[in-house]
PDB file of N, CA and C in Angstrom:
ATOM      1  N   UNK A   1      13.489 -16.059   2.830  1.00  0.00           N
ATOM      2  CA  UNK A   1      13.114 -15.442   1.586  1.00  0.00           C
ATOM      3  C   UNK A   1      11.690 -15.779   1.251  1.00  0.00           C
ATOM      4  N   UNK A   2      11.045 -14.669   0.880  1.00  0.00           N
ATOM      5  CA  UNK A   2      11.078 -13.177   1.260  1.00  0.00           C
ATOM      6  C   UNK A   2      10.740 -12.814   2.326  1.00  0.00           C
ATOM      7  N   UNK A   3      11.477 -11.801   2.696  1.00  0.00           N
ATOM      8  CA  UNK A   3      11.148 -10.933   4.098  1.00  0.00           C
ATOM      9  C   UNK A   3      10.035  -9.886   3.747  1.00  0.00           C
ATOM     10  N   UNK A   4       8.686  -9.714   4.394  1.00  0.00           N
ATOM     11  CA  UNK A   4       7.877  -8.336   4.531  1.00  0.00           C
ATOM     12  C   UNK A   4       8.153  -7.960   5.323  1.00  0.00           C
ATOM     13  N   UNK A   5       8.348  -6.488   5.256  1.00  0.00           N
ATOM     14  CA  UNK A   5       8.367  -5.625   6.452  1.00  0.00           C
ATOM     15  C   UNK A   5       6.611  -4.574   6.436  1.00  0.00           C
ATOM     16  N   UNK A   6       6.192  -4.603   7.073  1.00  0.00           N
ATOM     17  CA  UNK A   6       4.962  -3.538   7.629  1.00  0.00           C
ATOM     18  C   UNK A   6       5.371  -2.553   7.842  1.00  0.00           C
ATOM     19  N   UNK A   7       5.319  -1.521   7.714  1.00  0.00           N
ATOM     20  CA  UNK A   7       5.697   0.173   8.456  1.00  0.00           C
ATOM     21  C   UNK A   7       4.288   0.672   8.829  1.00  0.00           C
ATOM     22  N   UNK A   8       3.866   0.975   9.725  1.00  0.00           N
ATOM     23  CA  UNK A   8       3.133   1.656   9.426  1.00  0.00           C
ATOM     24  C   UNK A   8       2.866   2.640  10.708  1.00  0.00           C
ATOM     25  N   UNK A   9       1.632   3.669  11.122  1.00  0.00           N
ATOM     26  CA  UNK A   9       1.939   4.399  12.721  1.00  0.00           C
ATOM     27  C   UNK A   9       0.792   3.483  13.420  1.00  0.00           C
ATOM     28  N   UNK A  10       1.518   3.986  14.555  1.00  0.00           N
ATOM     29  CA  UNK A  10       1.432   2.864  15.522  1.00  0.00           C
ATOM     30  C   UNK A  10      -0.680   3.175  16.083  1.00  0.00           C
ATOM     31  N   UNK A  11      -1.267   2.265  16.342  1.00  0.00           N
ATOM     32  CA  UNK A  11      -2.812   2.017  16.538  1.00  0.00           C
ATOM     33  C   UNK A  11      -3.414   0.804  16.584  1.00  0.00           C
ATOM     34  N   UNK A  12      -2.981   0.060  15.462  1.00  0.00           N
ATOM     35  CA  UNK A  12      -3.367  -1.285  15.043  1.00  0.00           C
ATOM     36  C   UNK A  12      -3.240  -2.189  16.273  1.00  0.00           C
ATOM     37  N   UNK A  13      -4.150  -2.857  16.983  1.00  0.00           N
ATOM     38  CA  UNK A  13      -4.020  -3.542  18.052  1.00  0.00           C
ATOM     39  C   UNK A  13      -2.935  -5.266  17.331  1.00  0.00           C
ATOM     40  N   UNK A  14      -2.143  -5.338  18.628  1.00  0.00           N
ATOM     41  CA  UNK A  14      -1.403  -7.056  18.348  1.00  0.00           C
ATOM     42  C   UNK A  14      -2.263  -7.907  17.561  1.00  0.00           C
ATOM     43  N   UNK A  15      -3.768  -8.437  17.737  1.00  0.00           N
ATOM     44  CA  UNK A  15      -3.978  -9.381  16.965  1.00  0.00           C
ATOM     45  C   UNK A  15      -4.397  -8.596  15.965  1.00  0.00           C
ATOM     46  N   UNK A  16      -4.466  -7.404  15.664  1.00  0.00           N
ATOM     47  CA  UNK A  16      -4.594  -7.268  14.229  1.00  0.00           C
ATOM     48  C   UNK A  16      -3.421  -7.268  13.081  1.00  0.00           C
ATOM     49  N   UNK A  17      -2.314  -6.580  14.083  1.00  0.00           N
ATOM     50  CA  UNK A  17      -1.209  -6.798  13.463  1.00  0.00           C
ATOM     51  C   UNK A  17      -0.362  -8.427  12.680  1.00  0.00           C
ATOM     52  N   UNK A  18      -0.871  -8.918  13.879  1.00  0.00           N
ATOM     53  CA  UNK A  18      -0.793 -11.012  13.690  1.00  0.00           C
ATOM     54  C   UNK A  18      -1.697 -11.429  12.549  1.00  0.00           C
ATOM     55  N   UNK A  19      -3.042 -10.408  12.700  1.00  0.00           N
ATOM     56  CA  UNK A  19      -3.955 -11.444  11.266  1.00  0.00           C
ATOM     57  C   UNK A  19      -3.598 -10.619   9.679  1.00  0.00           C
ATOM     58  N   UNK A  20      -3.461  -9.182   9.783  1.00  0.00           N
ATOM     59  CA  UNK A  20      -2.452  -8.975   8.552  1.00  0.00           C
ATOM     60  C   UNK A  20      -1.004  -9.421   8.429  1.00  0.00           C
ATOM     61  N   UNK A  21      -0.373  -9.762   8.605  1.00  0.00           N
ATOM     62  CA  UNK A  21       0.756 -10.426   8.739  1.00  0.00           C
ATOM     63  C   UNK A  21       0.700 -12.178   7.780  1.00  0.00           C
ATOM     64  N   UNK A  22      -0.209 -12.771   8.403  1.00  0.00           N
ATOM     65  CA  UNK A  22      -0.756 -14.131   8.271  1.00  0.00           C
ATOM     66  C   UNK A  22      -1.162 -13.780   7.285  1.00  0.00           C
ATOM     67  N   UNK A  23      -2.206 -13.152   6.730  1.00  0.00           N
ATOM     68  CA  UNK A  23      -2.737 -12.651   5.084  1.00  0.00           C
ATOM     69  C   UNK A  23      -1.669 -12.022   4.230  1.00  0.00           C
ATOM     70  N   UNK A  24      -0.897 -11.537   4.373  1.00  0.00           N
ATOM     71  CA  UNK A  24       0.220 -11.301   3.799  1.00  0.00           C
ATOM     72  C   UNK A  24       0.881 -12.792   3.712  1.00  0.00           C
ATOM     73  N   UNK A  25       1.672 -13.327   4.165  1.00  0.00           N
ATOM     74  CA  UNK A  25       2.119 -14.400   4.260  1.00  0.00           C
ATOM     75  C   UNK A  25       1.530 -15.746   3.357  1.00  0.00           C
ATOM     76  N   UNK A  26       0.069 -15.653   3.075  1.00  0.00           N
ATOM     77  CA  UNK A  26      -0.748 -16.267   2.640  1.00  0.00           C
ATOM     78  C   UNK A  26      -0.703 -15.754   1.131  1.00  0.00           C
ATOM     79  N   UNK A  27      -1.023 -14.721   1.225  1.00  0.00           N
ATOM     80  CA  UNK A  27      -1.367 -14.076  -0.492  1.00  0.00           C
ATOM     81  C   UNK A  27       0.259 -14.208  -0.971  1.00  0.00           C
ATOM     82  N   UNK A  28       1.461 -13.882  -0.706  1.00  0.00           N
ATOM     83  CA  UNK A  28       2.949 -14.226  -1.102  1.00  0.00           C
ATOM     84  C   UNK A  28       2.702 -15.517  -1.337  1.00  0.00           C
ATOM     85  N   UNK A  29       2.211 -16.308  -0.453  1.00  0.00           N
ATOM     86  CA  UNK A  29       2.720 -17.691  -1.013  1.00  0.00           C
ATOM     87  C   UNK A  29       1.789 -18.430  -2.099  1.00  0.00           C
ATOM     88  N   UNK A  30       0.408 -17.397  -2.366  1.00  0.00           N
ATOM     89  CA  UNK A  30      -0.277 -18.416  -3.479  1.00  0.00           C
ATOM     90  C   UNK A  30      -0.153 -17.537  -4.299  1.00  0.00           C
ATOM     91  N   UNK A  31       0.434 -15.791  -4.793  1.00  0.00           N
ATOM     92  CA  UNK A  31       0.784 -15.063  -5.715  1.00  0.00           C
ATOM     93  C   UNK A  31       2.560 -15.719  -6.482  1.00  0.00           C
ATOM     94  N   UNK A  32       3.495 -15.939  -5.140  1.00  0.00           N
ATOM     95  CA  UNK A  32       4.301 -16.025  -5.919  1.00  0.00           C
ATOM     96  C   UNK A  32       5.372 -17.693  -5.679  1.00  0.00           C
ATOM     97  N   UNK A  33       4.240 -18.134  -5.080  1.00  0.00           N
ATOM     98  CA  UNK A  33       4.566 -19.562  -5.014  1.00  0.00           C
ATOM     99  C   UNK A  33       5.918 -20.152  -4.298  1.00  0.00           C
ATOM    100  N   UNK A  34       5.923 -19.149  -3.185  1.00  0.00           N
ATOM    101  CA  UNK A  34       6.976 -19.446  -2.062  1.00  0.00           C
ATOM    102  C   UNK A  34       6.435 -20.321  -1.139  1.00  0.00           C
ATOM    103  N   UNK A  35       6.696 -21.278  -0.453  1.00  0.00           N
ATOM    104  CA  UNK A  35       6.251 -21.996   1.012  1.00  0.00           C
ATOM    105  C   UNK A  35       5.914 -20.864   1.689  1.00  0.00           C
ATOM    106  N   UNK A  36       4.815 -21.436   2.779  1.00  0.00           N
ATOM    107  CA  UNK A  36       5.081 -20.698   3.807  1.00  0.00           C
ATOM    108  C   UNK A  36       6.339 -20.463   4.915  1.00  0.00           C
ATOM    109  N   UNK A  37       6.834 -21.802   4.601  1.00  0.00           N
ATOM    110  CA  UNK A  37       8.029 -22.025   6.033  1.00  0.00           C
ATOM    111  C   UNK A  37       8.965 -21.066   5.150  1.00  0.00           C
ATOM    112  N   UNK A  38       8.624 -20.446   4.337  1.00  0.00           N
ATOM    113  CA  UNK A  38      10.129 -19.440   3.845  1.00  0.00           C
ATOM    114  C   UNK A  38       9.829 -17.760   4.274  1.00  0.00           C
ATOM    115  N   UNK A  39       8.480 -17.686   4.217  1.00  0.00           N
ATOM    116  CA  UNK A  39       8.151 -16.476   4.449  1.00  0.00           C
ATOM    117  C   UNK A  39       8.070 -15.837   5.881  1.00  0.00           C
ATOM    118  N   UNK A  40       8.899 -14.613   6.270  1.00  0.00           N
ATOM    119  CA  UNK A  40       8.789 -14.387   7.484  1.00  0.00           C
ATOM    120  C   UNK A  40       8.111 -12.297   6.889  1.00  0.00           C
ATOM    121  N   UNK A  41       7.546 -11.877   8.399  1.00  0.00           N
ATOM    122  CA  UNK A  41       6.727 -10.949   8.002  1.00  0.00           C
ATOM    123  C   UNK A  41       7.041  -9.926   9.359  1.00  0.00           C
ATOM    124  N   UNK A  42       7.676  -9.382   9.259  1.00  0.00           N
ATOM    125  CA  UNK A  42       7.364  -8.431  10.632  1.00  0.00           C
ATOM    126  C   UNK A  42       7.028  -6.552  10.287  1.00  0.00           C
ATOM    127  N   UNK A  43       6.971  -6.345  11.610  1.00  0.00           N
ATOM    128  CA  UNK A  43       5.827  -5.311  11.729  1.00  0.00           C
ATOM    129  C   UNK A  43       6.876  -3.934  12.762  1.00  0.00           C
ATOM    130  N   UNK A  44       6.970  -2.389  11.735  1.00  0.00           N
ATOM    131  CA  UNK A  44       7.464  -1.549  12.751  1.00  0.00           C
ATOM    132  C   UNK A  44       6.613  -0.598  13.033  1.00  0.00           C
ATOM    133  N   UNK A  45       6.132  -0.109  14.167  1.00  0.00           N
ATOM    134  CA  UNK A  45       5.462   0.732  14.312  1.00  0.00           C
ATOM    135  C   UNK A  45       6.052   2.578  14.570  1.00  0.00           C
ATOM    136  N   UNK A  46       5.495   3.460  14.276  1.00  0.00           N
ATOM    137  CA  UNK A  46       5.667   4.699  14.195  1.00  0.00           C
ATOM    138  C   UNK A  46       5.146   5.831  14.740  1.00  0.00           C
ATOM    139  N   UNK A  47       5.493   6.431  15.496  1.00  0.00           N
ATOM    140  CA  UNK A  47       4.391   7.755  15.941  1.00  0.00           C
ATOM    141  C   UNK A  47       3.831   8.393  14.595  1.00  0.00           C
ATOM    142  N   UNK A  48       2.605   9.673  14.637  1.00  0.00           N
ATOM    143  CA  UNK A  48       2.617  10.775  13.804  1.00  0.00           C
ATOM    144  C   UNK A  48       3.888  11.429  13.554  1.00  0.00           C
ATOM    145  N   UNK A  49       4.759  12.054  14.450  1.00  0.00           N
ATOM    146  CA  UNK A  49       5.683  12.690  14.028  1.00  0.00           C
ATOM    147  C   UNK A  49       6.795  11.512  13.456  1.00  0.00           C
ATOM    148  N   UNK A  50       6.784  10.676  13.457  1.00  0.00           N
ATOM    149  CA  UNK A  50       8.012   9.872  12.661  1.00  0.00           C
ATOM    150  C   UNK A  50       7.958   9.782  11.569  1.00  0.00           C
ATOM    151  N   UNK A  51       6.635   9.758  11.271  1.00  0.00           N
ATOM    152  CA  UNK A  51       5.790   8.946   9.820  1.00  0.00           C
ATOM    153  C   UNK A  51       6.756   9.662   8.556  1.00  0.00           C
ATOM    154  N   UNK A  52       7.017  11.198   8.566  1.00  0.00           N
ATOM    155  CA  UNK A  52       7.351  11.961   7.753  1.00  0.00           C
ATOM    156  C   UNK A  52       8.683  11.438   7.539  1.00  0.00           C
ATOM    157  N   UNK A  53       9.297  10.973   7.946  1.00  0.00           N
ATOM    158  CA  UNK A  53      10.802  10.324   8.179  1.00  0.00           C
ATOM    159  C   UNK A  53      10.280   9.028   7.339  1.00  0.00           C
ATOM    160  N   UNK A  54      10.016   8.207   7.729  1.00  0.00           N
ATOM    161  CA  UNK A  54       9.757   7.337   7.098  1.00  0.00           C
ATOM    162  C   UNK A  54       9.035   6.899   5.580  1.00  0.00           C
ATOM    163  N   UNK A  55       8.002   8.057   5.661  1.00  0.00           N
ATOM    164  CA  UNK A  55       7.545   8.673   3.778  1.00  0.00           C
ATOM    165  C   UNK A  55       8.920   8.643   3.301  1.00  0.00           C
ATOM    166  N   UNK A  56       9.533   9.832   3.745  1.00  0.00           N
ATOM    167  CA  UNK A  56      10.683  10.252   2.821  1.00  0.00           C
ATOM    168  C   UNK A  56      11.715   9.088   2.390  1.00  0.00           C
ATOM    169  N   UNK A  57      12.084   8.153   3.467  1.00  0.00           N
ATOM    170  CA  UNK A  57      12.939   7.775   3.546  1.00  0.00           C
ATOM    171  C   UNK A  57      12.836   6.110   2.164  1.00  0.00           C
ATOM    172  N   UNK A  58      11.652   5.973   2.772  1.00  0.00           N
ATOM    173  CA  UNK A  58      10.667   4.674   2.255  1.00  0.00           C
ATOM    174  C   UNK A  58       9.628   4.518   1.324  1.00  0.00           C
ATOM    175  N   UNK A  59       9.327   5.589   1.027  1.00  0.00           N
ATOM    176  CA  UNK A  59       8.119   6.104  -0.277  1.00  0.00           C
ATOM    177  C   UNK A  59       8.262   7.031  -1.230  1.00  0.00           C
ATOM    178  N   UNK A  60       8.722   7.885  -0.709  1.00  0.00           N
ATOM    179  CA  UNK A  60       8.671   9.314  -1.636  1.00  0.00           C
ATOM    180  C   UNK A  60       9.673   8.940  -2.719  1.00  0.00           C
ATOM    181  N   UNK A  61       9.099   9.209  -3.968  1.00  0.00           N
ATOM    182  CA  UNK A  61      10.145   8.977  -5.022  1.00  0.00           C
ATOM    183  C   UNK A  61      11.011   7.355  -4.824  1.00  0.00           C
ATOM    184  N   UNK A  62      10.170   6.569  -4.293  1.00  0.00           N
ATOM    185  CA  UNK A  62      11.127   5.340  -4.474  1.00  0.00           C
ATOM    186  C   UNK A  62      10.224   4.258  -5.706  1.00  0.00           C
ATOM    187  N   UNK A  63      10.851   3.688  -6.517  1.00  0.00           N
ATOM    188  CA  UNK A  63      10.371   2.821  -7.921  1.00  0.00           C
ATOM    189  C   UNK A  63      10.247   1.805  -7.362  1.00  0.00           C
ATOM    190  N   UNK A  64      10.797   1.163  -5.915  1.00  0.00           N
ATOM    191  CA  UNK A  64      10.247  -0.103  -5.750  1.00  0.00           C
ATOM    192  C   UNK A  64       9.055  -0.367  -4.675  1.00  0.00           C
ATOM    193  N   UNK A  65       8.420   1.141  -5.011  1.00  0.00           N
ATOM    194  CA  UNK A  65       7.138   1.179  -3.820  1.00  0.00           C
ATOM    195  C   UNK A  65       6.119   1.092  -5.153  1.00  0.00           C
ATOM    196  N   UNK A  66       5.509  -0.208  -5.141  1.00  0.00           N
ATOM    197  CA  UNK A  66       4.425  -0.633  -6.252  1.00  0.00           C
ATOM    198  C   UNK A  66       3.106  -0.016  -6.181  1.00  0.00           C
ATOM    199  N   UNK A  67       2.362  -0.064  -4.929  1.00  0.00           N
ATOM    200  CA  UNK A  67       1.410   0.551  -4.912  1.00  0.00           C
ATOM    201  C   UNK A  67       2.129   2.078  -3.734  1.00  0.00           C
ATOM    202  N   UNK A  68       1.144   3.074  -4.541  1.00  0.00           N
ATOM    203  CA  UNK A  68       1.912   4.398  -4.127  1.00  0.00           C
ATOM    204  C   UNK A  68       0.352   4.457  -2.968  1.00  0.00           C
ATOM    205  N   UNK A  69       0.847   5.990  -2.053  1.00  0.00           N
ATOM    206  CA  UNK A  69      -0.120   6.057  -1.113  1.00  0.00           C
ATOM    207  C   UNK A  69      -1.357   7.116  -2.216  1.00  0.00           C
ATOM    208  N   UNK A  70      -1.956   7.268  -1.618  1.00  0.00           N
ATOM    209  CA  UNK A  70      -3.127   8.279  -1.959  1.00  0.00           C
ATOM    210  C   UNK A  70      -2.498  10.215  -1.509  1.00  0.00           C
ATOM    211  N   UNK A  71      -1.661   9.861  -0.913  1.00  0.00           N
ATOM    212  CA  UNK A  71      -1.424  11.223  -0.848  1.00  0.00           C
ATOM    213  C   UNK A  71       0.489  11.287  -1.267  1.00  0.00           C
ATOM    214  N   UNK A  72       0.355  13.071  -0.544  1.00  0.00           N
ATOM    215  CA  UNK A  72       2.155  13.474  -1.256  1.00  0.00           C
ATOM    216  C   UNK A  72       2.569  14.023   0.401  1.00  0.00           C
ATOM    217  N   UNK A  73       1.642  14.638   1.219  1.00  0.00           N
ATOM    218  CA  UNK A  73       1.915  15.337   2.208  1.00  0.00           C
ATOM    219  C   UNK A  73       1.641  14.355   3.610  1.00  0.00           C
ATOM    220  N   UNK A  74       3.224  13.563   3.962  1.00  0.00           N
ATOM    221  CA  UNK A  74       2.903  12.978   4.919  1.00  0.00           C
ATOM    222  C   UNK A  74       2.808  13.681   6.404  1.00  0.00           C
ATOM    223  N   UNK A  75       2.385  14.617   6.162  1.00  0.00           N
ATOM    224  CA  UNK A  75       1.831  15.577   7.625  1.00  0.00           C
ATOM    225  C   UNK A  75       0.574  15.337   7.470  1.00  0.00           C
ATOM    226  N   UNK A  76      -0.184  16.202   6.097  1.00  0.00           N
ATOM    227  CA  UNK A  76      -1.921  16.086   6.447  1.00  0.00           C
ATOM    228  C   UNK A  76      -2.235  15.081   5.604  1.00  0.00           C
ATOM    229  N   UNK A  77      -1.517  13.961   5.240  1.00  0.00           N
ATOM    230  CA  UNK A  77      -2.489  12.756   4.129  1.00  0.00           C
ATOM    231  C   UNK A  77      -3.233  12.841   3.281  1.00  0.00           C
ATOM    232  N   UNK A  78      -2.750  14.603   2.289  1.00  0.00           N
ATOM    233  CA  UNK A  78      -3.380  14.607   1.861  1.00  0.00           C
ATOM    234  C   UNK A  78      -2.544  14.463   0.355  1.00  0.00           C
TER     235      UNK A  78
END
């Protein structure tokens, strides 16, 4: 406790994925004053064509998505 999950499509090379992860992990634990040894963080990656599956499923119209994306159309991002 707490678990992050990442979604995002797939590009981001391994150690970048490892140093956002670690900054996540970092900002949780001095925002909401968890240890680190509690926080675990993993990462799913996505094609273009999945992404729309995953908007819908994981963003669109959901209240516990705090910061929203910049767009509505997960085809053109816009």
């Amino acid at each position: 406790m707490p678990h992050i999950v990442i979604k995002t499509i797939s590009g981001p090379s391994p150690a970048q994925l490892a140093e956002a992860a670690k900054q996540i992990a970092e900002i949780v634990n001095k925002t909401m004053g968890k240890p680190e040894k509690y926080i675990s963080v993993s990462v799913e990656e996505y094609s273009f064509g999945e992404w729309e599956g995953v908007y819908n499923e994981f963003v669109k119209d959901k209240d516990n998505v705090l910061v929203k994306p910049g767009y509505t159309n997960p085809k053109t991002f816009q």
